[in-house]
C-alpha atoms as a PDB file:
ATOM      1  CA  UNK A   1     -10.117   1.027  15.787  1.00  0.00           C
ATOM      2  CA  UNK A   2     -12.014  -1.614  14.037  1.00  0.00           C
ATOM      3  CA  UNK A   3     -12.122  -5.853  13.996  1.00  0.00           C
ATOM      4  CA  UNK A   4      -8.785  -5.514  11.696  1.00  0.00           C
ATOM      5  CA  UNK A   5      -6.868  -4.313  15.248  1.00  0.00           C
ATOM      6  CA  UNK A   6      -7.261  -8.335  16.097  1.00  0.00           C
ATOM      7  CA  UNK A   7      -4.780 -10.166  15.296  1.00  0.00           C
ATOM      8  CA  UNK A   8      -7.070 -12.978  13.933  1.00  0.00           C
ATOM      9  CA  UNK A   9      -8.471 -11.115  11.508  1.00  0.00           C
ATOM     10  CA  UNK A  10      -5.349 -10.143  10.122  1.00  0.00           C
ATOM     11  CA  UNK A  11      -4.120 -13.481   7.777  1.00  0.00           C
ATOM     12  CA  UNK A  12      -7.877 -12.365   6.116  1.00  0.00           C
ATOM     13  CA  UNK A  13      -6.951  -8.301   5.399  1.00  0.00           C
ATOM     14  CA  UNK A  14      -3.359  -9.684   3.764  1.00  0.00           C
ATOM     15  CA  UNK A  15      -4.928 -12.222   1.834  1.00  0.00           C
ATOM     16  CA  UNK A  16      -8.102  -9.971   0.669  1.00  0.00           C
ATOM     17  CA  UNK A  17      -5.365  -7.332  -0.175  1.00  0.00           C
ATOM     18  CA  UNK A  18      -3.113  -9.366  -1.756  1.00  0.00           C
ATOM     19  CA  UNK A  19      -5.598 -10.874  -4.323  1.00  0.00           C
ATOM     20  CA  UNK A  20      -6.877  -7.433  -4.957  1.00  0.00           C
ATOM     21  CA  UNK A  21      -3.586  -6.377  -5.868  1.00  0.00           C
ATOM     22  CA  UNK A  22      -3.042  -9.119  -7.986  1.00  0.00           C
ATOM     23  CA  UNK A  23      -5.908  -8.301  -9.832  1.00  0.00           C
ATOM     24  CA  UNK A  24      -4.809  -4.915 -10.135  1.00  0.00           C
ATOM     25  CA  UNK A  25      -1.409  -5.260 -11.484  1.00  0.00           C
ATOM     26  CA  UNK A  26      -2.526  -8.203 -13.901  1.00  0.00           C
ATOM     27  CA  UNK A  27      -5.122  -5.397 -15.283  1.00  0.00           C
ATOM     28  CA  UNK A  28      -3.000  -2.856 -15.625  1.00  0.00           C
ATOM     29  CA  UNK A  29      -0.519  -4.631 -17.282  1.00  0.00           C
ATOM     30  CA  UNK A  30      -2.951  -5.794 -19.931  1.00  0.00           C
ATOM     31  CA  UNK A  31      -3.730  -1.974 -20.516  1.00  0.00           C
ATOM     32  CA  UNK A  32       0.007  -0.630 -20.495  1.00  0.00           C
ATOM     33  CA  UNK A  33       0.536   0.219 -23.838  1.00  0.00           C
ATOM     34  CA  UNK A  34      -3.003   2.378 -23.249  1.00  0.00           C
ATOM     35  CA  UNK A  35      -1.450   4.145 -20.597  1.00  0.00           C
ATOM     36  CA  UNK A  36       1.270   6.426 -21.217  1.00  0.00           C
ATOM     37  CA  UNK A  37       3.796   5.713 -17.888  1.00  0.00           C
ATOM     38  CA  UNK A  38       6.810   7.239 -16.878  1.00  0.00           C
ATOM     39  CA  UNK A  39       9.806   5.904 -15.870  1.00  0.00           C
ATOM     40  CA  UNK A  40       9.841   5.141 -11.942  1.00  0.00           C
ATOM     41  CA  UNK A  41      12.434   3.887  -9.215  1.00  0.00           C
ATOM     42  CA  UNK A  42      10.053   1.631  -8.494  1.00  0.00           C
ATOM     43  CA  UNK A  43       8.908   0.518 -11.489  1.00  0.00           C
ATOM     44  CA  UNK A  44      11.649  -2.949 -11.954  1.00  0.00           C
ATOM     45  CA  UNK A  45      13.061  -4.444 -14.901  1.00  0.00           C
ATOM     46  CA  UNK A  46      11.540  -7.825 -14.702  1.00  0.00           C
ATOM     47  CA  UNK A  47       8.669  -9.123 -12.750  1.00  0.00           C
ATOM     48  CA  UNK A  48       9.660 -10.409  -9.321  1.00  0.00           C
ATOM     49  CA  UNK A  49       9.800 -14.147  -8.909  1.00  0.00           C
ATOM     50  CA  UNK A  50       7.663 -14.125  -5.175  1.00  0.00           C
ATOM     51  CA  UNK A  51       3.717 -13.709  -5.230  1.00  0.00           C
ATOM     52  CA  UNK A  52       2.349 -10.525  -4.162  1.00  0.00           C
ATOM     53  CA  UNK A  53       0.894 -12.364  -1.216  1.00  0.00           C
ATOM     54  CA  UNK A  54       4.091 -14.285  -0.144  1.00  0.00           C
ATOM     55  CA  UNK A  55       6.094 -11.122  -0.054  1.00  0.00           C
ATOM     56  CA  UNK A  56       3.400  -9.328   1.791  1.00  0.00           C
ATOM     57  CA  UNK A  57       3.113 -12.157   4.253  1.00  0.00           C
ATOM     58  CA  UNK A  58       6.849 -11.471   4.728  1.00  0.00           C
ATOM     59  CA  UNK A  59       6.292  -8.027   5.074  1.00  0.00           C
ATOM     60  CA  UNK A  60       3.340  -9.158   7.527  1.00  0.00           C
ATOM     61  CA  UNK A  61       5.627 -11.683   9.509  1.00  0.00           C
ATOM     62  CA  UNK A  62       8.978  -9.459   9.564  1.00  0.00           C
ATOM     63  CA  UNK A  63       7.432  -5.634  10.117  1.00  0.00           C
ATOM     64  CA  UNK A  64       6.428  -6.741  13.351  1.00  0.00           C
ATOM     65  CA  UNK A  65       4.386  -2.401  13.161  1.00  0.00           C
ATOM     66  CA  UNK A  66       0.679  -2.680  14.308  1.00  0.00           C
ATOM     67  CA  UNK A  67      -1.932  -4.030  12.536  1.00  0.00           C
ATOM     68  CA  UNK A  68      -3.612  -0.279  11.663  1.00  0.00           C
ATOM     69  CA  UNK A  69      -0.269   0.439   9.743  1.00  0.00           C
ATOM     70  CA  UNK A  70      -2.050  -2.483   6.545  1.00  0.00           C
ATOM     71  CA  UNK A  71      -4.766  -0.041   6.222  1.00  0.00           C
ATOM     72  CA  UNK A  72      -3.016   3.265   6.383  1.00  0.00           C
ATOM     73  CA  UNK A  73      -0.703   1.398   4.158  1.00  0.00           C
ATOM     74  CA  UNK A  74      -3.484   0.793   2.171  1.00  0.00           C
ATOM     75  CA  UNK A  75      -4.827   4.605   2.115  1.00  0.00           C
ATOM     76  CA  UNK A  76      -1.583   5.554   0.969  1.00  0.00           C
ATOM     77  CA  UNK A  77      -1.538   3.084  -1.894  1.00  0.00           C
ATOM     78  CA  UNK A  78      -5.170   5.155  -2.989  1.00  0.00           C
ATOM     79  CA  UNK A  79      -3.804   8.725  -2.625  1.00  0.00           C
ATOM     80  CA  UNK A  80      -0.750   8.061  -4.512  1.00  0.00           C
ATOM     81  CA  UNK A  81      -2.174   6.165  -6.899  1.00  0.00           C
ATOM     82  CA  UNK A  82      -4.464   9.256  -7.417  1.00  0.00           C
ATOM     83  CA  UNK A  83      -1.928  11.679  -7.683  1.00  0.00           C
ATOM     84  CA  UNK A  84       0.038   9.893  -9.563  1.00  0.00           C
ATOM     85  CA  UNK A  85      -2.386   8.626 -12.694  1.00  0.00           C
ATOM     86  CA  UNK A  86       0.572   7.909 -15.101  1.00  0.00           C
ATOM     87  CA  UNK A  87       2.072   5.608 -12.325  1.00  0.00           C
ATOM     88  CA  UNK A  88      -0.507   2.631 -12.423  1.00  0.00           C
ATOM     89  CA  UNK A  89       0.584  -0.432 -10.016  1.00  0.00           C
ATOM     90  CA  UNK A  90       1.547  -3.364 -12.110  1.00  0.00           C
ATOM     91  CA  UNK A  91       3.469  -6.316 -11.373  1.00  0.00           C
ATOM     92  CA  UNK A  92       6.857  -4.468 -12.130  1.00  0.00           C
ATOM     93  CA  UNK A  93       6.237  -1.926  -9.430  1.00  0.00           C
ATOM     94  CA  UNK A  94       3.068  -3.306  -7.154  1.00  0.00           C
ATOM     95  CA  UNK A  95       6.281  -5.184  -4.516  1.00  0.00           C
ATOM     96  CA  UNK A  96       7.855  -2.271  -3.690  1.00  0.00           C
ATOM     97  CA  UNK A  97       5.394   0.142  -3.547  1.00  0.00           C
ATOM     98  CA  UNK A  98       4.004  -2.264  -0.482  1.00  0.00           C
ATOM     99  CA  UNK A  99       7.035  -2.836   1.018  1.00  0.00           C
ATOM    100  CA  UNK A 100       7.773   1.683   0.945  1.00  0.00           C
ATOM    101  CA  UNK A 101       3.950   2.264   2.282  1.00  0.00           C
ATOM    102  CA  UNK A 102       3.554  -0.211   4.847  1.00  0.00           C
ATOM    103  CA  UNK A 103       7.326   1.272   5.993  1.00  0.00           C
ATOM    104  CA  UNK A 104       6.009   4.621   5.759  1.00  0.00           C
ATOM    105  CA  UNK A 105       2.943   3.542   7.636  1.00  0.00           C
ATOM    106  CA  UNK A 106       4.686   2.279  10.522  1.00  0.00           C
ATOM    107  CA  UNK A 107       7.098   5.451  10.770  1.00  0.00           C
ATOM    108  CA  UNK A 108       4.003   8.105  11.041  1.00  0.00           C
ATOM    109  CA  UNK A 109       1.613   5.502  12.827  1.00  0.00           C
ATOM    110  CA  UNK A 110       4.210   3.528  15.328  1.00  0.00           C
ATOM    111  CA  UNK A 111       6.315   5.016  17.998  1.00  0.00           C
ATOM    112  CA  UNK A 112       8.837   2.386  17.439  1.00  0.00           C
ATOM    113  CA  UNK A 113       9.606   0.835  14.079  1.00  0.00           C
ATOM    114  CA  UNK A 114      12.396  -0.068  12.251  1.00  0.00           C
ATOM    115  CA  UNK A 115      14.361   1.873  10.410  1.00  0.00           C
ATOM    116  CA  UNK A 116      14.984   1.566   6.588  1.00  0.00           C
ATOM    117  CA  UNK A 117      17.995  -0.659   6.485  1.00  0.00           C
ATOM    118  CA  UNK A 118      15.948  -3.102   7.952  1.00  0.00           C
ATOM    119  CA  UNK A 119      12.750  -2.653   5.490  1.00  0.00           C
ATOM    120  CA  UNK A 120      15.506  -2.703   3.015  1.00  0.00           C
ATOM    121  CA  UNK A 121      16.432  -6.438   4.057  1.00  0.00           C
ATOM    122  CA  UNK A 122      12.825  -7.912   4.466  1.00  0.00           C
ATOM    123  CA  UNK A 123      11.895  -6.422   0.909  1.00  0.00           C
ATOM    124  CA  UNK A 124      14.852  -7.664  -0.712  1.00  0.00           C
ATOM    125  CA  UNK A 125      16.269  -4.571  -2.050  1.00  0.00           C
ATOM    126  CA  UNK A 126      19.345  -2.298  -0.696  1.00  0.00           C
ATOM    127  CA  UNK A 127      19.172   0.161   1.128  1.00  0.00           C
ATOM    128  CA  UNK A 128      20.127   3.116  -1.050  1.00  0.00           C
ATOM    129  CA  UNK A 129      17.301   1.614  -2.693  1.00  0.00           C
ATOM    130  CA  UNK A 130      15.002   2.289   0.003  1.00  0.00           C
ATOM    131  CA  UNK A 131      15.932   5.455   1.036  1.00  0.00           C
ATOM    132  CA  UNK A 132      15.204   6.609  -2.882  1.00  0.00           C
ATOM    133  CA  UNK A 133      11.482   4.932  -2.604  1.00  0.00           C
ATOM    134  CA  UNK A 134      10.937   6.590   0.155  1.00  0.00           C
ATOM    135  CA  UNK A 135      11.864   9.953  -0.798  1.00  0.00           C
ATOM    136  CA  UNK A 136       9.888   9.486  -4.205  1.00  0.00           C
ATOM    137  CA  UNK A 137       6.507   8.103  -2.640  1.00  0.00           C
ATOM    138  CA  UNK A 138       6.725  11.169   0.001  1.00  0.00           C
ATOM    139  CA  UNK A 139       6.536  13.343  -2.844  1.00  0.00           C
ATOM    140  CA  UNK A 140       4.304  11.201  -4.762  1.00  0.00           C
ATOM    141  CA  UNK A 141       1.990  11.505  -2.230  1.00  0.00           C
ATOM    142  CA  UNK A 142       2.435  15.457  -1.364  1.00  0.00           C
ATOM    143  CA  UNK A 143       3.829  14.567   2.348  1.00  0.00           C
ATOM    144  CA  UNK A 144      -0.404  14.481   2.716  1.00  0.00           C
ATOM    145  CA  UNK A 145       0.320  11.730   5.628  1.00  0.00           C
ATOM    146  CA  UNK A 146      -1.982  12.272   8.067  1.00  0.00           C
ATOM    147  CA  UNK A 147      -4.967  10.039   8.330  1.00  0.00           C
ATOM    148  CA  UNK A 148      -7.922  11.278  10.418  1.00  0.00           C
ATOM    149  CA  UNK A 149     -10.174   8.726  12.973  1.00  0.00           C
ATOM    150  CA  UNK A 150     -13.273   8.895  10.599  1.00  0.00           C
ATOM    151  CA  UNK A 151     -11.190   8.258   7.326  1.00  0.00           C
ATOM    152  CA  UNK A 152      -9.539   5.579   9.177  1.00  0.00           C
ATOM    153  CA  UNK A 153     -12.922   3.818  10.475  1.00  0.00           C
ATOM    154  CA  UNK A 154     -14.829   4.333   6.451  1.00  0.00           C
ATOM    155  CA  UNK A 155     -11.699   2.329   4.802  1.00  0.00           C
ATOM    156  CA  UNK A 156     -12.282  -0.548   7.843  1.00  0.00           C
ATOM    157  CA  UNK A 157     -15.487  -0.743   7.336  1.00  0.00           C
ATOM    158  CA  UNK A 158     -15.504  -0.909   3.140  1.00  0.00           C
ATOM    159  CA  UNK A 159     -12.995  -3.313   3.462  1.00  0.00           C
ATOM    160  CA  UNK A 160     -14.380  -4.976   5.783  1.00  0.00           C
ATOM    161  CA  UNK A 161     -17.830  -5.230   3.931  1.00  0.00           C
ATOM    162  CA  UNK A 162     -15.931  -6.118   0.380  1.00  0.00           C
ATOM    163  CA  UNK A 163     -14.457  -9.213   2.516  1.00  0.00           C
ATOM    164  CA  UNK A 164     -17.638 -10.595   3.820  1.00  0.00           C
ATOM    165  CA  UNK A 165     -19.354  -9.940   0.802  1.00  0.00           C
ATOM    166  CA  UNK A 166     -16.791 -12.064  -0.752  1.00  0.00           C
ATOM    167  CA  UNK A 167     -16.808 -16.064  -0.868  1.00  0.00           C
ATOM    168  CA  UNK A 168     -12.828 -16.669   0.002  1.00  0.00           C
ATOM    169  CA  UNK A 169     -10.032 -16.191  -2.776  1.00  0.00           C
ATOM    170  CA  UNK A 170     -13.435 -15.643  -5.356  1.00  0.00           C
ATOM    171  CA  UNK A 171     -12.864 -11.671  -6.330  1.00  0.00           C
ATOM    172  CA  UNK A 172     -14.880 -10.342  -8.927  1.00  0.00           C
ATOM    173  CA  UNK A 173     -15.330  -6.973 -10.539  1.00  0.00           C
ATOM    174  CA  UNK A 174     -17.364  -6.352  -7.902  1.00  0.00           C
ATOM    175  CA  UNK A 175     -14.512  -5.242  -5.429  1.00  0.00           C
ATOM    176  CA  UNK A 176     -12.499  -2.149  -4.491  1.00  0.00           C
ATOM    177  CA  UNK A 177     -12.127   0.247  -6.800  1.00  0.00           C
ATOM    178  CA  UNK A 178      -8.983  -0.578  -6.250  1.00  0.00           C
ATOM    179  CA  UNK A 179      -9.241  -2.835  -9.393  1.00  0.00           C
ATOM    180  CA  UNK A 180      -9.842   0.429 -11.257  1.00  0.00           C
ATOM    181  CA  UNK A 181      -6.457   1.588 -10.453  1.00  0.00           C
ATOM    182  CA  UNK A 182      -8.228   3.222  -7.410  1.00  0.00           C
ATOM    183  CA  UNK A 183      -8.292   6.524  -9.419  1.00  0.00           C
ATOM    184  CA  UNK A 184     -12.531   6.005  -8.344  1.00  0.00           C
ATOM    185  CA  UNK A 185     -11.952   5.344  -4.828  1.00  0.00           C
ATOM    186  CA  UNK A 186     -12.990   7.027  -1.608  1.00  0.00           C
ATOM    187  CA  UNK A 187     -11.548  10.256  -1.708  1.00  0.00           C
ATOM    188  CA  UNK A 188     -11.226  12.233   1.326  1.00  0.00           C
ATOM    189  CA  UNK A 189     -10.354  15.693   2.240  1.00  0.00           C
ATOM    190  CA  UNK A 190      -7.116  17.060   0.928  1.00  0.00           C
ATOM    191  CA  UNK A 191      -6.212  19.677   3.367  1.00  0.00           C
ATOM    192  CA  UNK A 192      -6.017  16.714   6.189  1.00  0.00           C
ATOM    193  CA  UNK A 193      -2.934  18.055   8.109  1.00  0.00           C
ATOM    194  CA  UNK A 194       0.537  15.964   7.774  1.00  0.00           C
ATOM    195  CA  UNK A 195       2.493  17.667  10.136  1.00  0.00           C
ATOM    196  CA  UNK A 196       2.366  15.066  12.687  1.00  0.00           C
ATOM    197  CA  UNK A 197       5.789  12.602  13.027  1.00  0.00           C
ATOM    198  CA  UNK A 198       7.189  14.424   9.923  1.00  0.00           C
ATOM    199  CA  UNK A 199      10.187  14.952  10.949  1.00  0.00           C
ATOM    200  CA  UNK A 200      10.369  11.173  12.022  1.00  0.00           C
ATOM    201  CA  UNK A 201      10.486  10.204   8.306  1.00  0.00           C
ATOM    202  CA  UNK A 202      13.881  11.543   7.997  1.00  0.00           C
ATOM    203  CA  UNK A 203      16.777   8.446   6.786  1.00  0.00           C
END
């Protein structure tokens, strides 16, 4: 695993995330009426009231799943976000798509997590609410779950690189392609196998 499997390093991956997020859901909601979207379970009604990186501190603090679950969480986030072009992450939909892949993360990645009633409570949303994001980010992402050693280690170490490339909390253009929706983003091989902990993901 790489430097991100200390725990020190960790307050800098959330807060490098969560700006990068931020930046992605403020651009994509300047360029929503470009984009034709369709109606989502997770898109919400109204923009939530906590910051992206106070409610993925929560997620952080409260998870209590290992620290490799952020970037698979992260991988996720790109694959989905590929196969799913007319679902951009905004600030209507950007908290719960976190709080569904780091959840999903933990349930193909851990051998003991939490279940969803429990995600359900340190998101802030029901559980019936949960189960459904679940269910509709497995499909958004094709049940394609399985994240090999090597694509593991090349997100580490462009994250990584992005970071220290970066002066703290001062992101520019310059960073993931992420900011581009991720629709440019590493893209890795599609027939990876998801068979692994499948049936593990069941409610």
């Amino acid at each position: 695993m790489a430097e991100f499997e200390n725990p020190n390093e960790m307050p800098k991956l959330i807060s490098f995330l969560s700006s990068l997020l931020k930046r992605v859901s403020e651009s994509n909601d300047m360029n929503q009426q470009l984009v034709q979207q369709k109606n989502s379970v997770f898109q919400g009604l109204t923009r939530p009231t906590i910051s992206i990186q106070s409610y993925l501190e929560r997620i952080f603090k409260y998870a209590n799943c290992s620290p490799s679950c952020f970037i698979v969480a992260y991988v996720y986030l790109d694959r989905f976000t590929q196969r799913q072009p007319s679902l951009p992450i905004n600030s209507l939909n950007v908290h719960r798509l976190l709080i569904t892949s780091v959840m999903v993360a933990a349930k193909f990645m851990d051998d003991m997590y939490y279940n969803n009633a429990y995600y359900a409570k340190v998101g802030g949303i029901t559980t019936i609410e949960m189960n459904f994001l679940e269910l509709d980010f497995l499909f958004g992402l094709g049940f394609h779950l399985n994240v090999t050693p090597n694509t593991f280690q090349v997100y580490c170490v462009h994250l990584q690189s992005e970071m220290m490339m970066m002066q703290p909390l001062n992101f520019t253009d310059s960073s993931l392609s992420l900011g581009k929706s991720l629709k440019t983003h590493l893209c890795f091989n599609e027939d990876e196998s998801s068979h692994k902990k499948q049936q593990q993901l069941a409610v």
